[in-house]
PDB file of N, CA and C in Angstrom:
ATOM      1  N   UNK A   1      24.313-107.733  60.055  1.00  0.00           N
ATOM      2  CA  UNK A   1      24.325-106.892  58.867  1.00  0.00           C
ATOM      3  C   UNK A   1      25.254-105.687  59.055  1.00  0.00           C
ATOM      4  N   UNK A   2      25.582-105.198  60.490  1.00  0.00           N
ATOM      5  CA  UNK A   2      26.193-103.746  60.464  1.00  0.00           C
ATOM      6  C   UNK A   2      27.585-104.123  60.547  1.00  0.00           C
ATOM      7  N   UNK A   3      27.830-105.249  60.888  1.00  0.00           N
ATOM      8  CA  UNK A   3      29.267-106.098  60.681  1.00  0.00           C
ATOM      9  C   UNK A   3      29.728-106.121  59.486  1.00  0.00           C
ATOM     10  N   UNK A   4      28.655-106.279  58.760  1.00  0.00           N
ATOM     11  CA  UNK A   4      29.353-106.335  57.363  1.00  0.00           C
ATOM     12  C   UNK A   4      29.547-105.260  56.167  1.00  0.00           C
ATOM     13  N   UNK A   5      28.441-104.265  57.033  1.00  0.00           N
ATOM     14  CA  UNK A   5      28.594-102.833  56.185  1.00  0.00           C
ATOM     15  C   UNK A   5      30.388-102.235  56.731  1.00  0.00           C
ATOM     16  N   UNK A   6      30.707-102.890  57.960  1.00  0.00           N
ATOM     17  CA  UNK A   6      31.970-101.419  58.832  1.00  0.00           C
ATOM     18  C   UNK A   6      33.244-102.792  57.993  1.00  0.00           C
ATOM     19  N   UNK A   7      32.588-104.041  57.499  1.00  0.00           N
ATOM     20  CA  UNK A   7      34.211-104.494  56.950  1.00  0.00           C
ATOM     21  C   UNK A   7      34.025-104.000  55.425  1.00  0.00           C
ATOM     22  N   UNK A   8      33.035-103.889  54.860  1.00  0.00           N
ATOM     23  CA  UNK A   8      33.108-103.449  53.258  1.00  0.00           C
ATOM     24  C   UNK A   8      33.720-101.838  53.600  1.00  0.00           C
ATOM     25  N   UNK A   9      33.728-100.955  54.371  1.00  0.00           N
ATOM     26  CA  UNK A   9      34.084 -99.297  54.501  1.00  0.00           C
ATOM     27  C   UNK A   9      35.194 -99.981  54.959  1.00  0.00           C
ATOM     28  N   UNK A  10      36.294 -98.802  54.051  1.00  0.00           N
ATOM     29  CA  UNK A  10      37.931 -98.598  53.906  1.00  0.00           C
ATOM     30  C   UNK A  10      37.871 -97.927  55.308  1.00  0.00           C
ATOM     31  N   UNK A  11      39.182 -98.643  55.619  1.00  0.00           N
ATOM     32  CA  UNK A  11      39.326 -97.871  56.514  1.00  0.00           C
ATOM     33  C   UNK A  11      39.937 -95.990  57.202  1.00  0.00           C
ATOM     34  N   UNK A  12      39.791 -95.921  57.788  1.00  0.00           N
ATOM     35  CA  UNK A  12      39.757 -94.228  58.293  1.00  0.00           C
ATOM     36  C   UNK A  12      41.241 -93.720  57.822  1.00  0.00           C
ATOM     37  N   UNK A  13      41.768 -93.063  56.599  1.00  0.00           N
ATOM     38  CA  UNK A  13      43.201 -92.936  56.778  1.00  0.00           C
ATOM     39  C   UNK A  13      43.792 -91.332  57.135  1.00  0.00           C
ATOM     40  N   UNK A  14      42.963 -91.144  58.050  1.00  0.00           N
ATOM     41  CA  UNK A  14      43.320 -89.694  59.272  1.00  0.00           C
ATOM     42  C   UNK A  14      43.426 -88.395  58.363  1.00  0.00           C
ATOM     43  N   UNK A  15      42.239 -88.522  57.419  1.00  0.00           N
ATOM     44  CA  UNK A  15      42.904 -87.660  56.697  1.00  0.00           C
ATOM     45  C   UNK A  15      42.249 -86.212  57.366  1.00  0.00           C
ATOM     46  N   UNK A  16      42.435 -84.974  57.172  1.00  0.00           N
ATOM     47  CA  UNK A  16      41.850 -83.934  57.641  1.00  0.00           C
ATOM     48  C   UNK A  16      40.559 -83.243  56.875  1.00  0.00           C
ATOM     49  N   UNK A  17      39.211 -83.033  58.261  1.00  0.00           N
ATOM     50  CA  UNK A  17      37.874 -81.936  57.629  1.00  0.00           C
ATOM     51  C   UNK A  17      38.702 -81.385  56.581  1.00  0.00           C
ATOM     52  N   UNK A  18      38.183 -81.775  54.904  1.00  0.00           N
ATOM     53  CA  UNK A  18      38.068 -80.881  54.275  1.00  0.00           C
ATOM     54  C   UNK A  18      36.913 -79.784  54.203  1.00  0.00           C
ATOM     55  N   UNK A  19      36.796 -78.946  53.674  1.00  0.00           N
ATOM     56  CA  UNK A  19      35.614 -77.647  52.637  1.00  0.00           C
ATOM     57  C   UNK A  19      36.385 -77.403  51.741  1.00  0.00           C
ATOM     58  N   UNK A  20      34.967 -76.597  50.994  1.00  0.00           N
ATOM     59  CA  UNK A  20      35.464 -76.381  49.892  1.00  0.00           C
ATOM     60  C   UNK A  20      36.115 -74.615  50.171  1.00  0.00           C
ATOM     61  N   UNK A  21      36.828 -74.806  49.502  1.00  0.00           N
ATOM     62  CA  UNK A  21      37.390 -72.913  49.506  1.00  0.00           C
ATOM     63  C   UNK A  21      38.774 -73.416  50.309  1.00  0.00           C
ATOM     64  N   UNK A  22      39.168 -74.330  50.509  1.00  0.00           N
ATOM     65  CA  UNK A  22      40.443 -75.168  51.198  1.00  0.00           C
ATOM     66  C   UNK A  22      41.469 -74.922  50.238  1.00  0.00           C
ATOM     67  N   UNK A  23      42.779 -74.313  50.503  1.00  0.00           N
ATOM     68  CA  UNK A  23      43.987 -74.597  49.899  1.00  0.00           C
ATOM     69  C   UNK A  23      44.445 -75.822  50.140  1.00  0.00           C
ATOM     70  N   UNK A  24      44.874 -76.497  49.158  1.00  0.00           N
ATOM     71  CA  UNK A  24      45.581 -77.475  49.954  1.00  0.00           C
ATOM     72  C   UNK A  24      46.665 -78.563  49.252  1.00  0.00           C
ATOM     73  N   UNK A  25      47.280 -79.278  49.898  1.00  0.00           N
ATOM     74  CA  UNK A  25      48.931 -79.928  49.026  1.00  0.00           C
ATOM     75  C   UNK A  25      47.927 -81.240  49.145  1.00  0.00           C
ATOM     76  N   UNK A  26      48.011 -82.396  48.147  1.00  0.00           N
ATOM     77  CA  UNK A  26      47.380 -83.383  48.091  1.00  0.00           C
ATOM     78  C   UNK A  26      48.473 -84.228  47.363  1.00  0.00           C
ATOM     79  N   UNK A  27      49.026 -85.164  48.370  1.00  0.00           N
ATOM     80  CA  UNK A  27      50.264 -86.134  47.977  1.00  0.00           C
ATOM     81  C   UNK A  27      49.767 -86.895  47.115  1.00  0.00           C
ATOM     82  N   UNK A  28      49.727 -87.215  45.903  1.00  0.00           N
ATOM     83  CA  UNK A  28      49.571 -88.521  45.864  1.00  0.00           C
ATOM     84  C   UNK A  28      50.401 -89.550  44.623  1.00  0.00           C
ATOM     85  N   UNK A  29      50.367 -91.022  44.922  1.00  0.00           N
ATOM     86  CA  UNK A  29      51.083 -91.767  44.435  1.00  0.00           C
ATOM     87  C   UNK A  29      50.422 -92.006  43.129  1.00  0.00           C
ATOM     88  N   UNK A  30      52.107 -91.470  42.167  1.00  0.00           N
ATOM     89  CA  UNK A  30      51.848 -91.940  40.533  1.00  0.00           C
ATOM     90  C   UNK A  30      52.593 -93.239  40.521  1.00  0.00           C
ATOM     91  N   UNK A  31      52.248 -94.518  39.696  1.00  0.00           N
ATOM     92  CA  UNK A  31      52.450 -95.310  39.079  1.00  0.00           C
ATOM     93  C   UNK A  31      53.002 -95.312  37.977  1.00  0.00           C
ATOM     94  N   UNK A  32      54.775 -95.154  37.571  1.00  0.00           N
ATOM     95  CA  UNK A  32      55.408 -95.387  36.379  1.00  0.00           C
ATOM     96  C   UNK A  32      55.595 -96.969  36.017  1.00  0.00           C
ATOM     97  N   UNK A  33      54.995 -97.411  35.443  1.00  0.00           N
ATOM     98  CA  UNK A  33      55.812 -98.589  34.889  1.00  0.00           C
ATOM     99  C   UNK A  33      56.261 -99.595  36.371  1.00  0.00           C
ATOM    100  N   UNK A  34      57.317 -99.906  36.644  1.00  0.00           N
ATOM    101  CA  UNK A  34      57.464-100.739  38.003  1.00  0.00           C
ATOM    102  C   UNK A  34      58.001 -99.726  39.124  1.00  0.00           C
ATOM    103  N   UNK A  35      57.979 -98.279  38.758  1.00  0.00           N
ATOM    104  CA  UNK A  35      58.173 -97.183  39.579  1.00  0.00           C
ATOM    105  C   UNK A  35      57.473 -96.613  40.373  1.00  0.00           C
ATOM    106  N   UNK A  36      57.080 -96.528  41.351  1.00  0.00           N
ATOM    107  CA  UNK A  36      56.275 -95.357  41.989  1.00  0.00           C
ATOM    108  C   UNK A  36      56.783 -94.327  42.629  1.00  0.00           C
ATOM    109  N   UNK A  37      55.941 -93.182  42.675  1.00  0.00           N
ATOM    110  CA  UNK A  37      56.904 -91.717  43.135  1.00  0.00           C
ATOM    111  C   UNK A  37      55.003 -90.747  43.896  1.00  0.00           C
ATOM    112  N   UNK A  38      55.542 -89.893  44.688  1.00  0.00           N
ATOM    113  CA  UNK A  38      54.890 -88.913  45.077  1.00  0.00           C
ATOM    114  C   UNK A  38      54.945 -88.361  44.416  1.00  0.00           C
ATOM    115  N   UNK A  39      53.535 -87.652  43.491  1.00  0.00           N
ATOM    116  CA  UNK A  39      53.362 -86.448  43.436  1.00  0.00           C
ATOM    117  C   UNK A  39      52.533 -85.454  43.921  1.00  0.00           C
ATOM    118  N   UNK A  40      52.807 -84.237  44.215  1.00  0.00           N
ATOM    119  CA  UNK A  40      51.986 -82.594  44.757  1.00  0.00           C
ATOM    120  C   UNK A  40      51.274 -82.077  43.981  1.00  0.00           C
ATOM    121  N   UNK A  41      50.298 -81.838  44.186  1.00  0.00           N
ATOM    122  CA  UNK A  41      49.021 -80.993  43.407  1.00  0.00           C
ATOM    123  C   UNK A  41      48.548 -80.282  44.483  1.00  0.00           C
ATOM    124  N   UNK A  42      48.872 -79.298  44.667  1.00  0.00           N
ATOM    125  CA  UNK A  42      48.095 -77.975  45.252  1.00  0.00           C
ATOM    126  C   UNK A  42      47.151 -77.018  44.412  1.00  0.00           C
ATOM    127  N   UNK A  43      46.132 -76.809  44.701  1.00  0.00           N
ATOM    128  CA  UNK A  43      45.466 -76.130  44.788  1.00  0.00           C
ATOM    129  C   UNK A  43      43.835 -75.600  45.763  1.00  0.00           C
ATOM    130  N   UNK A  44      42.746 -75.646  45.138  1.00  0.00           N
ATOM    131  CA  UNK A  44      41.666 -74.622  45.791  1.00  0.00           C
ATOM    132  C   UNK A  44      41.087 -76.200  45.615  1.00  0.00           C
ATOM    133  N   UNK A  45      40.179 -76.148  46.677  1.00  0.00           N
ATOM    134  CA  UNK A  45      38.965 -77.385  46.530  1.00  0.00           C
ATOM    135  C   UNK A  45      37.763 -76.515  46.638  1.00  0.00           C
ATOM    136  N   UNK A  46      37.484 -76.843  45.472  1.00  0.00           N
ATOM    137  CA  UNK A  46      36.136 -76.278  44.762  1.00  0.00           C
ATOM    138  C   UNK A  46      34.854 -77.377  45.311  1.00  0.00           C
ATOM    139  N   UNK A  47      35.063 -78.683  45.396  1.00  0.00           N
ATOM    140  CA  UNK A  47      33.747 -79.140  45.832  1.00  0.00           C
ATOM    141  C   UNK A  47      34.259 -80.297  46.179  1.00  0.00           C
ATOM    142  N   UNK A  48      33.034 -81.388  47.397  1.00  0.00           N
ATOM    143  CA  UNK A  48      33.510 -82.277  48.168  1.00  0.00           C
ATOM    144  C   UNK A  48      31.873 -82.862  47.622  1.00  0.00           C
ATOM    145  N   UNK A  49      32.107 -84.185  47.277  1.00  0.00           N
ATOM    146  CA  UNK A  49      30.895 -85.294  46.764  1.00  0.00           C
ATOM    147  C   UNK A  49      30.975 -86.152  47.967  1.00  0.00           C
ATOM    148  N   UNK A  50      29.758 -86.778  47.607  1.00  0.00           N
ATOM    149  CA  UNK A  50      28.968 -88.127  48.526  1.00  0.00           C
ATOM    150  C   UNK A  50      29.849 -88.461  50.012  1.00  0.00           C
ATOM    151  N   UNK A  51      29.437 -89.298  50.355  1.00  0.00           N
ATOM    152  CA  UNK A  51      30.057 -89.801  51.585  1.00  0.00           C
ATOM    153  C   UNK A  51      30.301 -91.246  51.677  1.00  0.00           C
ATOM    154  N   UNK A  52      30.881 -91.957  52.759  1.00  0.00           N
ATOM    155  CA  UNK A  52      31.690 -92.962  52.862  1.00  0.00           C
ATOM    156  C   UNK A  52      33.073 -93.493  52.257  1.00  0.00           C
ATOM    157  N   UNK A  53      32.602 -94.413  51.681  1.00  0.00           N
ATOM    158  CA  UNK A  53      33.858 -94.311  50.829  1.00  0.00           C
ATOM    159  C   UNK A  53      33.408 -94.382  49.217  1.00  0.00           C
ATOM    160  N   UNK A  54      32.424 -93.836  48.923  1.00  0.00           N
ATOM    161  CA  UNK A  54      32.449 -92.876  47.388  1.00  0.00           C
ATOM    162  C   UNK A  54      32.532 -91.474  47.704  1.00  0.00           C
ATOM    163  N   UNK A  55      33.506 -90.855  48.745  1.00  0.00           N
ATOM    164  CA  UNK A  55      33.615 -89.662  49.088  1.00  0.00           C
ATOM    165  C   UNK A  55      34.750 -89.432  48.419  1.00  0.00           C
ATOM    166  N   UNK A  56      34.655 -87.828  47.455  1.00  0.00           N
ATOM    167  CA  UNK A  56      35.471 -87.633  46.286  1.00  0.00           C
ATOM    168  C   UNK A  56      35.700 -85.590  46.610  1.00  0.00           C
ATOM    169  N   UNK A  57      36.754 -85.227  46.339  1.00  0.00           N
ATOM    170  CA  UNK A  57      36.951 -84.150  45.892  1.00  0.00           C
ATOM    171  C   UNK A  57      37.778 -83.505  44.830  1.00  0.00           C
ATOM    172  N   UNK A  58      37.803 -82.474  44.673  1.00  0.00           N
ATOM    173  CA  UNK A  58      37.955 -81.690  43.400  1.00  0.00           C
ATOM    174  C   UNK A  58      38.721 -80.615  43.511  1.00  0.00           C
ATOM    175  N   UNK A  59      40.042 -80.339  43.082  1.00  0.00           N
ATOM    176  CA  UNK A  59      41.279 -79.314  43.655  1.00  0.00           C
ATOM    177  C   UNK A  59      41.208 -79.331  42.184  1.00  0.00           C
ATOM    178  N   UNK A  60      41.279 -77.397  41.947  1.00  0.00           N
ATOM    179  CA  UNK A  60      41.683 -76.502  40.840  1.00  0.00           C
ATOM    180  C   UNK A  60      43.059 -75.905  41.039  1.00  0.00           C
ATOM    181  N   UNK A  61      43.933 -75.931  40.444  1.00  0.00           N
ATOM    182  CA  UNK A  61      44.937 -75.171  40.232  1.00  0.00           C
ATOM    183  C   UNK A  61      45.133 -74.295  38.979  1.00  0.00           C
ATOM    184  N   UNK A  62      45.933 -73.541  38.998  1.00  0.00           N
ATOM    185  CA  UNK A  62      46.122 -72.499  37.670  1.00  0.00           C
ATOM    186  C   UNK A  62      47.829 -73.521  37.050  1.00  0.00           C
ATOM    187  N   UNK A  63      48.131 -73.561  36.192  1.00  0.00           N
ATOM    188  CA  UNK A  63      48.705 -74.418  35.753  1.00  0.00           C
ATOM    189  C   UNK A  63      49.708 -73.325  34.701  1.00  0.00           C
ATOM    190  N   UNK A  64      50.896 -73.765  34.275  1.00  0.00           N
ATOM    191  CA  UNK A  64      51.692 -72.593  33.412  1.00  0.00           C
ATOM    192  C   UNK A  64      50.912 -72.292  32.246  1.00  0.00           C
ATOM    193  N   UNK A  65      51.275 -70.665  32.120  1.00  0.00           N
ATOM    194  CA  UNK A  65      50.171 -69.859  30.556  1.00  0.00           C
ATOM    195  C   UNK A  65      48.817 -69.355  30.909  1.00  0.00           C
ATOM    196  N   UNK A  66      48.343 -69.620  32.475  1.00  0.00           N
ATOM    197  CA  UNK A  66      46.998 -69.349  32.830  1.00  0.00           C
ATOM    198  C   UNK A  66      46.178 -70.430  32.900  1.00  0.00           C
ATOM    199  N   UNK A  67      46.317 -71.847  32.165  1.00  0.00           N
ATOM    200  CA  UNK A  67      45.818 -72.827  32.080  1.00  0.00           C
ATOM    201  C   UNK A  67      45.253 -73.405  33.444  1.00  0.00           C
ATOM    202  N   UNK A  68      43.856 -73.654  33.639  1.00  0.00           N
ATOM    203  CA  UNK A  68      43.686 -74.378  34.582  1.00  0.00           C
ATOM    204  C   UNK A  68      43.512 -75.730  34.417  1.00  0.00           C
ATOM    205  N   UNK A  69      43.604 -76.618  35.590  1.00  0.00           N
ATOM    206  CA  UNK A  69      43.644 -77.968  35.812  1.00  0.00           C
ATOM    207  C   UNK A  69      43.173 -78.254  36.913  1.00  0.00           C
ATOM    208  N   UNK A  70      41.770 -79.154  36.780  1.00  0.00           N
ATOM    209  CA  UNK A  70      41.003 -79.715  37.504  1.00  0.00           C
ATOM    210  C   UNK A  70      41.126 -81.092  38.087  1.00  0.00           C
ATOM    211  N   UNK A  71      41.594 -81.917  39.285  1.00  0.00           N
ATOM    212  CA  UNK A  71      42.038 -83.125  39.171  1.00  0.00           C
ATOM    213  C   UNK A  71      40.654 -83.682  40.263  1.00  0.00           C
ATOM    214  N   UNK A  72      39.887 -84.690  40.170  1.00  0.00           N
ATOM    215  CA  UNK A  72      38.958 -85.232  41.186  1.00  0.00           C
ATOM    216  C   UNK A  72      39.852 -86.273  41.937  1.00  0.00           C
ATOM    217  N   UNK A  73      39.970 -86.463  42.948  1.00  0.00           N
ATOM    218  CA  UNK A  73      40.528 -87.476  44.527  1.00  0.00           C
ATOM    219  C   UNK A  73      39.668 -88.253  45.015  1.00  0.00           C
ATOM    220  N   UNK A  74      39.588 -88.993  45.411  1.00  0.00           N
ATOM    221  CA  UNK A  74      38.969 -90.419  46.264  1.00  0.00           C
ATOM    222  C   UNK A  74      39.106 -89.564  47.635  1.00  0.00           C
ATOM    223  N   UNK A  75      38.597 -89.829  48.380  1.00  0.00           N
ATOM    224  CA  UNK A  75      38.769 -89.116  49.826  1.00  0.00           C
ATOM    225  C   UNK A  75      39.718 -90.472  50.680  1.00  0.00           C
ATOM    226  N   UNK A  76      39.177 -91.836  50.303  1.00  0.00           N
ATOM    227  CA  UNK A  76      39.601 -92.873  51.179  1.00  0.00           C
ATOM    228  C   UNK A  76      40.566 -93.942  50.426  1.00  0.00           C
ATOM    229  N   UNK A  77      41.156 -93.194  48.879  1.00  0.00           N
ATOM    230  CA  UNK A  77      41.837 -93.838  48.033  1.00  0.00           C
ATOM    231  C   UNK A  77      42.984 -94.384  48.774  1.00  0.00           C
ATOM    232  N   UNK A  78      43.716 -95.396  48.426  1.00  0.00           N
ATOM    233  CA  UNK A  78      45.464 -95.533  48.829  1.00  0.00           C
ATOM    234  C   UNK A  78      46.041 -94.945  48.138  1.00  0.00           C
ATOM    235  N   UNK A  79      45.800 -94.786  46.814  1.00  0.00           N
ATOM    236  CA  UNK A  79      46.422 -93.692  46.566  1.00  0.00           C
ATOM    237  C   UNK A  79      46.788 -91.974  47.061  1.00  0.00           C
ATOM    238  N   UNK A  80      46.252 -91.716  47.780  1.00  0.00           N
ATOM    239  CA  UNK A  80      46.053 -90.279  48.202  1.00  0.00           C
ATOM    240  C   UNK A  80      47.006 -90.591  49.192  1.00  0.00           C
ATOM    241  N   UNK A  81      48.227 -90.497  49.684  1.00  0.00           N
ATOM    242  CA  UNK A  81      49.001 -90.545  50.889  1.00  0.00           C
ATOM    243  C   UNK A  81      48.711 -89.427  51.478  1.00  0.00           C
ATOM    244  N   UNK A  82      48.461 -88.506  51.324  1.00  0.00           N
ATOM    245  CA  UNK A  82      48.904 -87.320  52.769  1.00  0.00           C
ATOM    246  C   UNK A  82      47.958 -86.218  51.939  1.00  0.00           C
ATOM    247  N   UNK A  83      47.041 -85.102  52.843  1.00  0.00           N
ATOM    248  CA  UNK A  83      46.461 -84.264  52.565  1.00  0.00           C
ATOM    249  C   UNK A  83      47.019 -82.714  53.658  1.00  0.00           C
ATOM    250  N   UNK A  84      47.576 -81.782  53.231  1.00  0.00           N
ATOM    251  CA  UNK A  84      47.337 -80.999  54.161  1.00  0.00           C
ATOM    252  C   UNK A  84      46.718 -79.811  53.347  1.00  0.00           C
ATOM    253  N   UNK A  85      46.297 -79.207  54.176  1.00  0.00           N
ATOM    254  CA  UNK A  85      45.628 -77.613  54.698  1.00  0.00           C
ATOM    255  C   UNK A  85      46.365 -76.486  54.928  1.00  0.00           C
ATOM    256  N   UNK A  86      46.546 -76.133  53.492  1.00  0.00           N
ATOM    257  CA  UNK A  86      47.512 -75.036  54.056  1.00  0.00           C
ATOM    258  C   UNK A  86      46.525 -73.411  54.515  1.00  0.00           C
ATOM    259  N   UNK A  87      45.368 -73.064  54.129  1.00  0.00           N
ATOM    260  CA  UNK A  87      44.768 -72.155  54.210  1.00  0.00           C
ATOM    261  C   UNK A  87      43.028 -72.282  54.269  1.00  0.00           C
ATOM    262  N   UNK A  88      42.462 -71.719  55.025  1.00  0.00           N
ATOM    263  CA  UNK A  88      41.044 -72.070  54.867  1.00  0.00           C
ATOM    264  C   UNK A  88      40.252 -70.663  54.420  1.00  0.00           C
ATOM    265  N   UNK A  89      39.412 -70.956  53.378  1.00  0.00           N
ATOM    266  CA  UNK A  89      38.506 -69.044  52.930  1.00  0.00           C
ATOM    267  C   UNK A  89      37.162 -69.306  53.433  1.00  0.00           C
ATOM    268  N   UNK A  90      36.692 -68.151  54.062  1.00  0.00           N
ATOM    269  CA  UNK A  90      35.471 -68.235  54.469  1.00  0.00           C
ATOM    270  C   UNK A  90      34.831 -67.527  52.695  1.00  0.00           C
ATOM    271  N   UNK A  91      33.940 -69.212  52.340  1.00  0.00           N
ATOM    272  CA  UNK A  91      33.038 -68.777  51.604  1.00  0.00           C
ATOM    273  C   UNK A  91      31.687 -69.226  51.631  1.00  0.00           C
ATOM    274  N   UNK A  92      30.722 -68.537  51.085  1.00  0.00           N
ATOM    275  CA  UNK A  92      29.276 -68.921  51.338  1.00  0.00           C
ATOM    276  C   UNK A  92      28.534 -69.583  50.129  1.00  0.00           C
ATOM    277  N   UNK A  93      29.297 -70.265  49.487  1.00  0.00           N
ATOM    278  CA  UNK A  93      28.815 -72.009  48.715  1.00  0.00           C
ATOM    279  C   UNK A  93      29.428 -73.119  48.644  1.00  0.00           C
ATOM    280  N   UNK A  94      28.552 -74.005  48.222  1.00  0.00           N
ATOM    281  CA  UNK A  94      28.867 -75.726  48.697  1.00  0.00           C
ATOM    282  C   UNK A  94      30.022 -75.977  47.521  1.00  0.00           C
ATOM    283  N   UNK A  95      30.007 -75.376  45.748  1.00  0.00           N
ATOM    284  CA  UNK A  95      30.672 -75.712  44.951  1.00  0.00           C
ATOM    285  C   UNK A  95      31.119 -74.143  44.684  1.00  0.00           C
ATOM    286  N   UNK A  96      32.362 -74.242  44.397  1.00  0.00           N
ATOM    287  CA  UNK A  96      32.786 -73.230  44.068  1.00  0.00           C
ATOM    288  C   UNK A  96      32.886 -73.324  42.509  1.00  0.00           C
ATOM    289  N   UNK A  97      32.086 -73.386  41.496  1.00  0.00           N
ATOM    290  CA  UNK A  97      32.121 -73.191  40.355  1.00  0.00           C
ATOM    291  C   UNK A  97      32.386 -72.237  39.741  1.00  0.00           C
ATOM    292  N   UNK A  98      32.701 -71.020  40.547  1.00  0.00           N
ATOM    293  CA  UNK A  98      32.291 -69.448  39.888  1.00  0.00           C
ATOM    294  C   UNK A  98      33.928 -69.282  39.841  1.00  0.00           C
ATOM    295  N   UNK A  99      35.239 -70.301  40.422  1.00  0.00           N
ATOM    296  CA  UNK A  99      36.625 -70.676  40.229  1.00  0.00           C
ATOM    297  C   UNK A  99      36.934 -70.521  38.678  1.00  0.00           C
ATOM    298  N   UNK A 100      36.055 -71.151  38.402  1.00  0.00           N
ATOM    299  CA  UNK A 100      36.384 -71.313  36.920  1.00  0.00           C
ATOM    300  C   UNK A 100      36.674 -69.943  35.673  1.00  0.00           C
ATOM    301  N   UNK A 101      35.591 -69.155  36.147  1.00  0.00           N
ATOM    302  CA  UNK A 101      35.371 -67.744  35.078  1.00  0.00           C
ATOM    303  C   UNK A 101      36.321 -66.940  35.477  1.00  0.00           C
ATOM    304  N   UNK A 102      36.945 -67.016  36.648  1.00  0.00           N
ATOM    305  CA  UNK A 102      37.383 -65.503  37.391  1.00  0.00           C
ATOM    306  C   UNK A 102      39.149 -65.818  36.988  1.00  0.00           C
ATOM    307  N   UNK A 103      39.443 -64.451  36.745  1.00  0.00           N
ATOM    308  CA  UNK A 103      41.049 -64.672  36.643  1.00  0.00           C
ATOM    309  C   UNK A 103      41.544 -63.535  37.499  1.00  0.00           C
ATOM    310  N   UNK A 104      42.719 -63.434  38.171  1.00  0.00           N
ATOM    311  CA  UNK A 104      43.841 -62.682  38.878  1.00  0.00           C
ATOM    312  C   UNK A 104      43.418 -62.095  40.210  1.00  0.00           C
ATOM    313  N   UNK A 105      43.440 -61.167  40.070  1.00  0.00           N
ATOM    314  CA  UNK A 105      42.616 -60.650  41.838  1.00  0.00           C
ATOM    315  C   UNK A 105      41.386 -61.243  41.681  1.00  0.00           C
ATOM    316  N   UNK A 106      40.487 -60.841  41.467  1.00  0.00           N
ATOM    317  CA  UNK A 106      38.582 -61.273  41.380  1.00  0.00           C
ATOM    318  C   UNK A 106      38.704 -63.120  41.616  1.00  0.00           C
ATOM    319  N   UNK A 107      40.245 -63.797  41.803  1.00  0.00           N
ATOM    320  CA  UNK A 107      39.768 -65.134  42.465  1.00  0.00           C
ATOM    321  C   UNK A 107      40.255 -65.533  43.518  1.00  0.00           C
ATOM    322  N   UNK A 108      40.428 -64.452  44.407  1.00  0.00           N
ATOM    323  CA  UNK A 108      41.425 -64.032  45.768  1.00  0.00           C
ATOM    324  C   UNK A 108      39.865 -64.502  46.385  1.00  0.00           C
ATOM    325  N   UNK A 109      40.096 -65.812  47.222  1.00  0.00           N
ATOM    326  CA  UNK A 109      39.385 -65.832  48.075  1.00  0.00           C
ATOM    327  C   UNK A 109      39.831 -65.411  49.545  1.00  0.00           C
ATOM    328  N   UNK A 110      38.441 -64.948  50.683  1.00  0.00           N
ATOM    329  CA  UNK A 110      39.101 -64.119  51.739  1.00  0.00           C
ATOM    330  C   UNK A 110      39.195 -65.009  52.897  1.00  0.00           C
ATOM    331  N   UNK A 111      40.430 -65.236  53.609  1.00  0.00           N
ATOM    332  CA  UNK A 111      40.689 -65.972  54.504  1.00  0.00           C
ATOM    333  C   UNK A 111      40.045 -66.005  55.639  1.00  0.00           C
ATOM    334  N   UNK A 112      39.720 -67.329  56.100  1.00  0.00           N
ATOM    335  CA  UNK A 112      38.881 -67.509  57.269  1.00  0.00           C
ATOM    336  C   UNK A 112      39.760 -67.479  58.373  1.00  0.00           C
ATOM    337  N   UNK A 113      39.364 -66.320  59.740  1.00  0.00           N
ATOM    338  CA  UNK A 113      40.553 -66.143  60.787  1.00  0.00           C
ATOM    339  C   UNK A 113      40.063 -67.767  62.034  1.00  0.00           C
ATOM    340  N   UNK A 114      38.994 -68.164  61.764  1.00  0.00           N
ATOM    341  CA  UNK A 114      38.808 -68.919  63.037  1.00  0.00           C
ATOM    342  C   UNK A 114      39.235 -70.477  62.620  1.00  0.00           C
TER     343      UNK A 114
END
């Protein structure tokens, strides 16, 4: 039986410990038509869901005009090529929902030195 749970789980694609309060560049592959291309979405990861491979997260960015944009990720998608970390904030909740209300300084989260 445990043979067959480790071939149904995707396999490991090295991606890096996320948290939430994480800056971060999140590659991933768009599908045009018979085209495919990388695209970058940076921003804040506000929250990290379930585990295995229904493991999902959630990067906010501020978008042109003030507009924000919320995109959810597969953690173990093929689509997702490359994740990095550009900054880590020491904060003290699991979802950062409170992303949402705050605009300009008041959403300066404070950087974690360790």
């Amino acid at each position: 039986m445990e043979d067959l749970v480790k071939a149904l789980e995707a396999e490991d694609r090295g991606h890096p410990q996320l948290r939430a309060g994480d800056t971060v560049k999140v590659h991933a592959r768009i599908v045009e038509g018979d085209k495919e291309r990388i695209q970058i979405f940076q921003g804040i990861v506000i929250r990290l869901r379930g585990g295995g491979n229904d493991a999902n997260f959630t990067v906010r960015r501020i978008a042109s005009h003030g507009i924000g944009v919320e995109r959810t990720f597969l953690l173990k998608s093929p689509r997702v090529d490359k994740i990095e970390i550009l900054r880590r904030a020491k904060i003290r909740r699991a979802q950062l929902y409170f992303m949402r209300d705050v605009r300009g300084k008041a959403a300066r989260l404070k950087e974690s030195r360790s």
